[in-house]
N, C-alpha and C. Protein backbone atom coordinates (compact mmCIF):
# COMPACT_ATOMS: atom_id res chain seq x y z
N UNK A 1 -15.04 24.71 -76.98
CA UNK A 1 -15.04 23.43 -76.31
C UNK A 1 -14.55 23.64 -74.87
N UNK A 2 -15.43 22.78 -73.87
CA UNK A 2 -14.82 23.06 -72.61
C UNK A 2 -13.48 22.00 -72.25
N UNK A 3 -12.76 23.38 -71.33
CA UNK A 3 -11.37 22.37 -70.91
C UNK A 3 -11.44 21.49 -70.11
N UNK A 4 -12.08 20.70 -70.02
CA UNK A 4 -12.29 19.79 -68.60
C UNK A 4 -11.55 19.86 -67.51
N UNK A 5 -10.01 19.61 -68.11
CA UNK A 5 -8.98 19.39 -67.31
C UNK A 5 -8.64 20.86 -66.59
N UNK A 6 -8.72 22.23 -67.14
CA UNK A 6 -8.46 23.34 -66.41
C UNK A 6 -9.86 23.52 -65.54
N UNK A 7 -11.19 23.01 -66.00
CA UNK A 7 -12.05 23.27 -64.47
C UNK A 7 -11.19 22.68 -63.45
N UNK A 8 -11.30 20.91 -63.76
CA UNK A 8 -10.89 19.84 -62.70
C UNK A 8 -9.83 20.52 -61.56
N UNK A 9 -8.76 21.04 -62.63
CA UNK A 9 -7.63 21.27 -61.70
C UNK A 9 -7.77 22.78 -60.82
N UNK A 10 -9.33 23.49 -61.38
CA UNK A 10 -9.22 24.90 -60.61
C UNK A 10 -10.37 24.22 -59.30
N UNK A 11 -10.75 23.13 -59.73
CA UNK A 11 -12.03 22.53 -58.49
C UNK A 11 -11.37 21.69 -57.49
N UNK A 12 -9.75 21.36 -58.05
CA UNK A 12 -9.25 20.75 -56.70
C UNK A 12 -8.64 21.77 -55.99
N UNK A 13 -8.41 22.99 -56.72
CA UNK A 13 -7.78 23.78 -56.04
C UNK A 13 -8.58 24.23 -54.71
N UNK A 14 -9.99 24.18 -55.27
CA UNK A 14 -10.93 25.13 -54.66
C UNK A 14 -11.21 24.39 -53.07
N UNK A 15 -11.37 22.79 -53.51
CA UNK A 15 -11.37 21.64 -52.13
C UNK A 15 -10.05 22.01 -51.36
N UNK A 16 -8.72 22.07 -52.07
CA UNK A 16 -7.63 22.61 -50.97
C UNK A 16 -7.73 23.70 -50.00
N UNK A 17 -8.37 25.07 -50.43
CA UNK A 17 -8.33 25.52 -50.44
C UNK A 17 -9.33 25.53 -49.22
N UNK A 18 -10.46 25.08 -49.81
CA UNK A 18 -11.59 25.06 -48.21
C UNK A 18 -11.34 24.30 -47.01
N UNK A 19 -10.48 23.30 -47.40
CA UNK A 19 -9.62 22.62 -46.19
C UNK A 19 -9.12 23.72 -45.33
N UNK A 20 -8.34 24.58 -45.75
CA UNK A 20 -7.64 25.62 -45.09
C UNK A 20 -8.88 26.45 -43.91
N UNK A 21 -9.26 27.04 -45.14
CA UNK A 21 -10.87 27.49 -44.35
C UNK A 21 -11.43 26.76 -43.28
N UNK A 22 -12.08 25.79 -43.57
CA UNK A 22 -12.89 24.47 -42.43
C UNK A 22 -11.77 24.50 -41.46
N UNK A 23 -10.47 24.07 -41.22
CA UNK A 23 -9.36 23.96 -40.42
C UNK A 23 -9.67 25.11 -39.25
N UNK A 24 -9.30 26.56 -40.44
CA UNK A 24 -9.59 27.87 -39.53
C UNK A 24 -10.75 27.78 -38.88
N UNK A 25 -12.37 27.43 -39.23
CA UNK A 25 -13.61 27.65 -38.54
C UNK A 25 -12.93 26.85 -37.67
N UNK A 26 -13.03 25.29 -37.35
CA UNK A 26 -12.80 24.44 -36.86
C UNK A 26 -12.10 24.66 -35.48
N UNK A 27 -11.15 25.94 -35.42
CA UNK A 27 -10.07 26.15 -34.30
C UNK A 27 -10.97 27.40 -33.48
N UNK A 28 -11.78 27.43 -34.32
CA UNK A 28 -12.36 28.94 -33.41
C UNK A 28 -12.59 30.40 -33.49
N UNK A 29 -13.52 31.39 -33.40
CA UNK A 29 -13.45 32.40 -33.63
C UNK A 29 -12.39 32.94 -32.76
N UNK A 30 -12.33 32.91 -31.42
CA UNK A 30 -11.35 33.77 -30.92
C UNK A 30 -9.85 33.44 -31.20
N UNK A 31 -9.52 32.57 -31.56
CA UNK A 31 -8.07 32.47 -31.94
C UNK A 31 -7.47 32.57 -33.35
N UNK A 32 -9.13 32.50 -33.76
CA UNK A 32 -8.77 33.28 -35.27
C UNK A 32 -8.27 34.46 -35.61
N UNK A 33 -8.85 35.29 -34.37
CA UNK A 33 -9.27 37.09 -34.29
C UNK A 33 -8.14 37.34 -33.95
N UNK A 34 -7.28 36.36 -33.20
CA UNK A 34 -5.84 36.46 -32.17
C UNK A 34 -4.47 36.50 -33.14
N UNK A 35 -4.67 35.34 -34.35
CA UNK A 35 -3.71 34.96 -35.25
C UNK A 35 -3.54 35.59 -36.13
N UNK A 36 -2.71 36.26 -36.33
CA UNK A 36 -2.07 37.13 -37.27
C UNK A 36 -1.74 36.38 -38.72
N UNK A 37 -0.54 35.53 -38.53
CA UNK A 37 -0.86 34.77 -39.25
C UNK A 37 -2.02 33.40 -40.42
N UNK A 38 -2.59 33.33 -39.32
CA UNK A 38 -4.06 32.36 -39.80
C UNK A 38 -4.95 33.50 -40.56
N UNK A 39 -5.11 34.66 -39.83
CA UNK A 39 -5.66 35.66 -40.98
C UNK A 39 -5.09 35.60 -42.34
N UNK A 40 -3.99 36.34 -42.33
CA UNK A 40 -3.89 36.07 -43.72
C UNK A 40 -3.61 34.68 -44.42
N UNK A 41 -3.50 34.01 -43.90
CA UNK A 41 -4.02 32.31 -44.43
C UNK A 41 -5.56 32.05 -45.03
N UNK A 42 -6.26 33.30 -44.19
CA UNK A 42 -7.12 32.26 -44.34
C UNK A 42 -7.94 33.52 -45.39
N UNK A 43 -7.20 34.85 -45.74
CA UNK A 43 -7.27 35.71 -46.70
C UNK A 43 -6.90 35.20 -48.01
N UNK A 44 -5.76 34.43 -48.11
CA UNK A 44 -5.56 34.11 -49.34
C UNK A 44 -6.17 33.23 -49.66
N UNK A 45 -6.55 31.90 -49.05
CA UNK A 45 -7.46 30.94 -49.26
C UNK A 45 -8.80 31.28 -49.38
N UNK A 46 -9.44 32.33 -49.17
CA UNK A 46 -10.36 33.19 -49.70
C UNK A 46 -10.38 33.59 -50.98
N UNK A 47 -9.38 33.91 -50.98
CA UNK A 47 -8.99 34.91 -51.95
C UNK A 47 -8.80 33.79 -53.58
N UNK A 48 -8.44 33.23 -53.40
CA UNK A 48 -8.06 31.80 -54.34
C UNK A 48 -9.15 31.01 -54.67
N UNK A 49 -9.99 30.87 -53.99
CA UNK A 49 -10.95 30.05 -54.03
C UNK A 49 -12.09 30.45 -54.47
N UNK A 50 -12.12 32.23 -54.52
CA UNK A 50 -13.35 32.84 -54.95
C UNK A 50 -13.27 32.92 -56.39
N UNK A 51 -11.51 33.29 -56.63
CA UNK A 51 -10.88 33.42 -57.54
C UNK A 51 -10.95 32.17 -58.84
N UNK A 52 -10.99 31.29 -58.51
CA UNK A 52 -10.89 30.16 -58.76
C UNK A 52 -12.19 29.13 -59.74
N UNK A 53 -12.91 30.09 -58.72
CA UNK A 53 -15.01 30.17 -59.11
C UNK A 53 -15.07 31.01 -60.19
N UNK A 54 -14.70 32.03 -60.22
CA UNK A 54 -14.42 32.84 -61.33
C UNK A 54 -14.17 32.60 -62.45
N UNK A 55 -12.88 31.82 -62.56
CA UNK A 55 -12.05 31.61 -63.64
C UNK A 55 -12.74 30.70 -64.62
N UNK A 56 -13.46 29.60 -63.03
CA UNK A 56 -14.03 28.54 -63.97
C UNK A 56 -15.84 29.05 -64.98
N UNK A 57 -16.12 30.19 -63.61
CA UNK A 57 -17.49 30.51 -64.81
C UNK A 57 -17.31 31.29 -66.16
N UNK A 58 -15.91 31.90 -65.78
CA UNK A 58 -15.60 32.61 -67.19
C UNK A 58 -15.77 31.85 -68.22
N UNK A 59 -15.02 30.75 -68.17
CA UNK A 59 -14.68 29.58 -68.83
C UNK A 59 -15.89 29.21 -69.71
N UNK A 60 -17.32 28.82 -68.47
CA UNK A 60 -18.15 28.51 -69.15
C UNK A 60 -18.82 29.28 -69.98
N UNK A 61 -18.76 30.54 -69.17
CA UNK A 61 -19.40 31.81 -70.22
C UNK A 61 -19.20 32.27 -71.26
N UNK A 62 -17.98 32.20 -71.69
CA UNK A 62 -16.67 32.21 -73.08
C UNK A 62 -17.59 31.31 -73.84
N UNK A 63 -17.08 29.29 -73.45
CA UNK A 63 -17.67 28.57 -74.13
C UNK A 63 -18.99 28.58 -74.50
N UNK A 64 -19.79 28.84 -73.90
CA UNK A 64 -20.97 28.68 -73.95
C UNK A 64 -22.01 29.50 -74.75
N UNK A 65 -21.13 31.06 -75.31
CA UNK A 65 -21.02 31.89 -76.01
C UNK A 65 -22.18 33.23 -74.95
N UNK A 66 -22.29 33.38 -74.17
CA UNK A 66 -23.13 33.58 -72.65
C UNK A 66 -22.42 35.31 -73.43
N UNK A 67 -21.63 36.04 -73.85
CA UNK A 67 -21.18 37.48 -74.20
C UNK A 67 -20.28 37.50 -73.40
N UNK A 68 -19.95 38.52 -73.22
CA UNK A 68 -18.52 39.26 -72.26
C UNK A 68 -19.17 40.14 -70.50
N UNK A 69 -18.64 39.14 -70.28
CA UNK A 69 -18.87 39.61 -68.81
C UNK A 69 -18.26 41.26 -68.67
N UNK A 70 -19.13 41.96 -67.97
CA UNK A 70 -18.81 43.36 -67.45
C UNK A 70 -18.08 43.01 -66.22
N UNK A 71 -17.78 42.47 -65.76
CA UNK A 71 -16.93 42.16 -64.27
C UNK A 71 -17.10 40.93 -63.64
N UNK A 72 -16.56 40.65 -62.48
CA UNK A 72 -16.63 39.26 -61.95
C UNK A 72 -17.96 39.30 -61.19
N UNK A 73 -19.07 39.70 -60.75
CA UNK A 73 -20.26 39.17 -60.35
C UNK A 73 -21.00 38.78 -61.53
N UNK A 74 -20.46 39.39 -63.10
CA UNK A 74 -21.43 39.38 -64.39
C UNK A 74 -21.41 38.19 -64.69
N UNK A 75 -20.22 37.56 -64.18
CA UNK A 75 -20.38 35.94 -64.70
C UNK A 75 -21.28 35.22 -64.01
N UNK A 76 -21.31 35.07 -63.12
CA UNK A 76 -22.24 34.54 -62.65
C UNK A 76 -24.03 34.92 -63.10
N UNK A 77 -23.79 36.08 -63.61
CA UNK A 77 -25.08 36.97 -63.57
C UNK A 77 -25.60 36.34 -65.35
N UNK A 78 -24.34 36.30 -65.89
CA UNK A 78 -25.26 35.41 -67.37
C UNK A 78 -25.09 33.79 -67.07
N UNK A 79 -24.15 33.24 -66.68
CA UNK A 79 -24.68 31.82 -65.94
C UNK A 79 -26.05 31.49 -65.65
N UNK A 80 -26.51 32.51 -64.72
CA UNK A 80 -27.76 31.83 -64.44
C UNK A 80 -29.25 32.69 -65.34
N UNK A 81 -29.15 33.52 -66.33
CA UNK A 81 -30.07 34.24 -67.10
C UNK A 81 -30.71 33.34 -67.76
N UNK A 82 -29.93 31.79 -68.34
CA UNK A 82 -30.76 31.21 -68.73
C UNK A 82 -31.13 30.26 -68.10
N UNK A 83 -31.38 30.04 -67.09
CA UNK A 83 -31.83 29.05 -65.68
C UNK A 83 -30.59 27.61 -66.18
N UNK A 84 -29.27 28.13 -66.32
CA UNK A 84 -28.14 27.58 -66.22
C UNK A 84 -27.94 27.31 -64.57
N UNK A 85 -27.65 28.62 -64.01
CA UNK A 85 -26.98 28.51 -62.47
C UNK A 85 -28.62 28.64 -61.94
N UNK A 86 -28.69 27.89 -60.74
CA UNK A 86 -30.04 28.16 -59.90
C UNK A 86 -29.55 30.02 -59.19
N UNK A 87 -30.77 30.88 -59.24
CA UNK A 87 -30.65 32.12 -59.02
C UNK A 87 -30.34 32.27 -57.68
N UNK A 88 -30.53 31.77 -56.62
CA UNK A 88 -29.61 32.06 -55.60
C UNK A 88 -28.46 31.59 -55.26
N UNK A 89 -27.93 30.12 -55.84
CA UNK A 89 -26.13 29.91 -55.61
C UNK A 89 -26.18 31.20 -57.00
N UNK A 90 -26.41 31.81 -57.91
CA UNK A 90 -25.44 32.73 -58.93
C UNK A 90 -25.29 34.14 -57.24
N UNK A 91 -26.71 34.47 -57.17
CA UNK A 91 -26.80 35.66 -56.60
C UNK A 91 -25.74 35.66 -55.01
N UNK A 92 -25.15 34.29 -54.49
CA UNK A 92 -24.33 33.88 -53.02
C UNK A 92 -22.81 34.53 -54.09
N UNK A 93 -22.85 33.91 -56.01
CA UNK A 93 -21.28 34.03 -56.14
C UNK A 93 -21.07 35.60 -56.04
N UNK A 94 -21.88 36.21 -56.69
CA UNK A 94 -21.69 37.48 -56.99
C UNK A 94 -21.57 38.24 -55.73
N UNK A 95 -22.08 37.88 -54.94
CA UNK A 95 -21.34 38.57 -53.57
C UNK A 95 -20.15 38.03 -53.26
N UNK A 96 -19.74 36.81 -52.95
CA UNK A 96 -18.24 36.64 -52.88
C UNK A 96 -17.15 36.98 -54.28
N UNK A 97 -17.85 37.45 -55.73
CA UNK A 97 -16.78 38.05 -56.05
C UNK A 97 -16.72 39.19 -55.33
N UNK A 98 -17.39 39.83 -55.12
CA UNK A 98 -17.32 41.40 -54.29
C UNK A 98 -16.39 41.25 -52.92
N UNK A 99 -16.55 39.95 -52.59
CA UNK A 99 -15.69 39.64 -51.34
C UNK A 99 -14.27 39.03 -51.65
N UNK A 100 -14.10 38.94 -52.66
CA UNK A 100 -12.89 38.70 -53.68
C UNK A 100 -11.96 40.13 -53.79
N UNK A 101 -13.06 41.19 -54.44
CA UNK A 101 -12.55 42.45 -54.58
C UNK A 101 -12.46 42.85 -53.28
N UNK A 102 -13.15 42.95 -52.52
CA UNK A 102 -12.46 43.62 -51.11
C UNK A 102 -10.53 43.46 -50.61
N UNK A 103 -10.99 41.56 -50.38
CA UNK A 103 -9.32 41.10 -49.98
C UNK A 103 -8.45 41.58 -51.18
N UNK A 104 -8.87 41.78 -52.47
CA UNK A 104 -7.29 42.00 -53.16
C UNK A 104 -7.48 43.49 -52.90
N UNK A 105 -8.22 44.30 -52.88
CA UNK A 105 -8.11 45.91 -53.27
C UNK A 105 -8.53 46.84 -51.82
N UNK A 106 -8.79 46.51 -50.93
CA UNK A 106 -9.16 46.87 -50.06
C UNK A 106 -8.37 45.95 -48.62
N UNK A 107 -7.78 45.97 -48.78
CA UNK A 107 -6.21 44.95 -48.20
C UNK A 107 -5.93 45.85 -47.22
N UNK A 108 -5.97 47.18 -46.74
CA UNK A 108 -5.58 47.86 -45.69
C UNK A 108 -6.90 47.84 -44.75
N UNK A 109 -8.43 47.69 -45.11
CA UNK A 109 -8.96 47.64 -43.96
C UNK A 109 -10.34 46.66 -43.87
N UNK A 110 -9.42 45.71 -44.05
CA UNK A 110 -10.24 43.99 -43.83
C UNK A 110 -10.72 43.52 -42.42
N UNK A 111 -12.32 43.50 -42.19
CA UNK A 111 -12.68 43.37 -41.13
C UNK A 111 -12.87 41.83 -40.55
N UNK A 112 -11.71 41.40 -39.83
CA UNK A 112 -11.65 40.59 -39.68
C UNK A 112 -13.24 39.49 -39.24
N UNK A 113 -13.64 39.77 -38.41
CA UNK A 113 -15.09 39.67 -37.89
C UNK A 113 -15.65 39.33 -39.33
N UNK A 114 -15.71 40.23 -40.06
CA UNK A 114 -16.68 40.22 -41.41
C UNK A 114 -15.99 38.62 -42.30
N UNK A 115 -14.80 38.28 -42.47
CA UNK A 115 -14.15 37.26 -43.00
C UNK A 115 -14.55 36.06 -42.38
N UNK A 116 -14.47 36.10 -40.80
CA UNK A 116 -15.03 35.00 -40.06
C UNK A 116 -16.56 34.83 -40.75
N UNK A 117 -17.13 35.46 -40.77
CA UNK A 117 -19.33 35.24 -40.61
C UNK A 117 -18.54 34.66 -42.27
N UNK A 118 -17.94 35.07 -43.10
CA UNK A 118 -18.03 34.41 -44.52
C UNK A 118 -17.36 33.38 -44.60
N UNK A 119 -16.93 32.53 -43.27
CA UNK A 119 -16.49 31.12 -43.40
C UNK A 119 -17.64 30.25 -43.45
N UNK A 120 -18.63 30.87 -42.89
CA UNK A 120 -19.73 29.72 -42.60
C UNK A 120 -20.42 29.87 -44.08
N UNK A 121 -19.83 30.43 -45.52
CA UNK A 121 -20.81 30.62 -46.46
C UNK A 121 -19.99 29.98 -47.43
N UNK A 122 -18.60 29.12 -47.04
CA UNK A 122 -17.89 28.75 -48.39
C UNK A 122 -18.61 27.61 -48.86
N UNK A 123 -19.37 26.95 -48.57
CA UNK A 123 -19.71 25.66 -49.33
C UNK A 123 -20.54 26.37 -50.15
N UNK A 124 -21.00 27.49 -50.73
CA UNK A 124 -21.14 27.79 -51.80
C UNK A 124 -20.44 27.56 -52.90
N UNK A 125 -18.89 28.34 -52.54
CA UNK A 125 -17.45 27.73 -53.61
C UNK A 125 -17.94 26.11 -53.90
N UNK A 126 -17.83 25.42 -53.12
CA UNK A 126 -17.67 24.27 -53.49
C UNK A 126 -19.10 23.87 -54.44
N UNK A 127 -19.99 24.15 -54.24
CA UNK A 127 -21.09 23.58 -54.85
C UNK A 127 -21.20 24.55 -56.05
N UNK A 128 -20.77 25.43 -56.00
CA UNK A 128 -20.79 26.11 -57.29
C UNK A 128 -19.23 25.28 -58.85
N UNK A 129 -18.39 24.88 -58.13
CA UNK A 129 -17.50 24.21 -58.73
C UNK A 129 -18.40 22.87 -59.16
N UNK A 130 -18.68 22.34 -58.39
CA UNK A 130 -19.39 20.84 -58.28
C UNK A 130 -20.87 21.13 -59.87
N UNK A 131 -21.53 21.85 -59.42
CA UNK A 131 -22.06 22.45 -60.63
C UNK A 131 -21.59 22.89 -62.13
N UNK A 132 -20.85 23.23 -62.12
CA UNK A 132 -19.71 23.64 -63.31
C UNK A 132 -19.56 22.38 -64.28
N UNK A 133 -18.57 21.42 -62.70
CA UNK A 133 -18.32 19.98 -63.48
C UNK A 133 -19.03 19.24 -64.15
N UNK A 134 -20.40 19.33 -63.24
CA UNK A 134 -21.93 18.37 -64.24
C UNK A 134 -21.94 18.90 -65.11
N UNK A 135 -22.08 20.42 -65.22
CA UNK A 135 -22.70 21.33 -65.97
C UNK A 135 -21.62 21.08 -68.15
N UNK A 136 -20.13 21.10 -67.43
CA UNK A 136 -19.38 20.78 -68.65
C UNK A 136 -19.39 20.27 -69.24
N UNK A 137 -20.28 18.63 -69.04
CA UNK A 137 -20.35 17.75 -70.39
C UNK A 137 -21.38 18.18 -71.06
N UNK A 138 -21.79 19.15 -71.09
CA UNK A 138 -22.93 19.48 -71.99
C UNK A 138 -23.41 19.64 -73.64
């Protein structure tokens, strides 16, 4: 059975979370590149929010009896096998889990530049959450 209430509360996380993001685009590339701090702000709010997408497709994939994901792009990857997820928002998540794994495991050489171009791609997060939610009363 799906938890409603643990999507809900990982999909408001995910809206907090892009606030942070939108804020950062919003102020600018060059003072992004400048802020030391706002980087990693805007790393963890990355980082949380991809995270977050995750948790909730696991969720569905568990329930839904979808098998055992081989890693975090796999969820997404049986999500949409049965024309569940539309094949290009699955094929946008599975690159930001990869952009998930970078910021936690690859933390010494994060190209900042490269983090910026993936602000302009979060409304994926969000519409992939937004999807989930319809998707749960099923």
């Amino acid at each position: 059975m799906v938890d409603r209430g643990a999507l809900e509360s990982r999909a408001r996380r995910i809206d907090a979370e892009l606030e942070v993001l939108e804020h950062a685009r919003t102020g600018g590339r060059e003072p992004y590149l400048r802020n030391r701090s706002l980087q990693r702000e805007v790393e963890r709010a990355l980082e949380v929010s991809i995270q977050a997408c995750i948790d909730i497709g696991a969720h569905l994939v568990a329930v839904w009896g979808l098998g055992v994901p081989e890693d975090y792009a796999d969820v997404f990857e049986r999500l949409s096998r049965e024309d569940e997820l539309d094949r290009g928002l699955a094929e946008r998540m599975k690159e930001a889990a990869g952009q998930r794994n970078m910021l936690v495991h690859v933390y010494l050489d994060i190209d900042h530049m490269k983090i910026w171009d993936k602000l302009g791609e979060v409304d994926d997060l969000r519409a992939f959450a937004r999807w989930a939610l319809e998707e749960a009363g099923r």
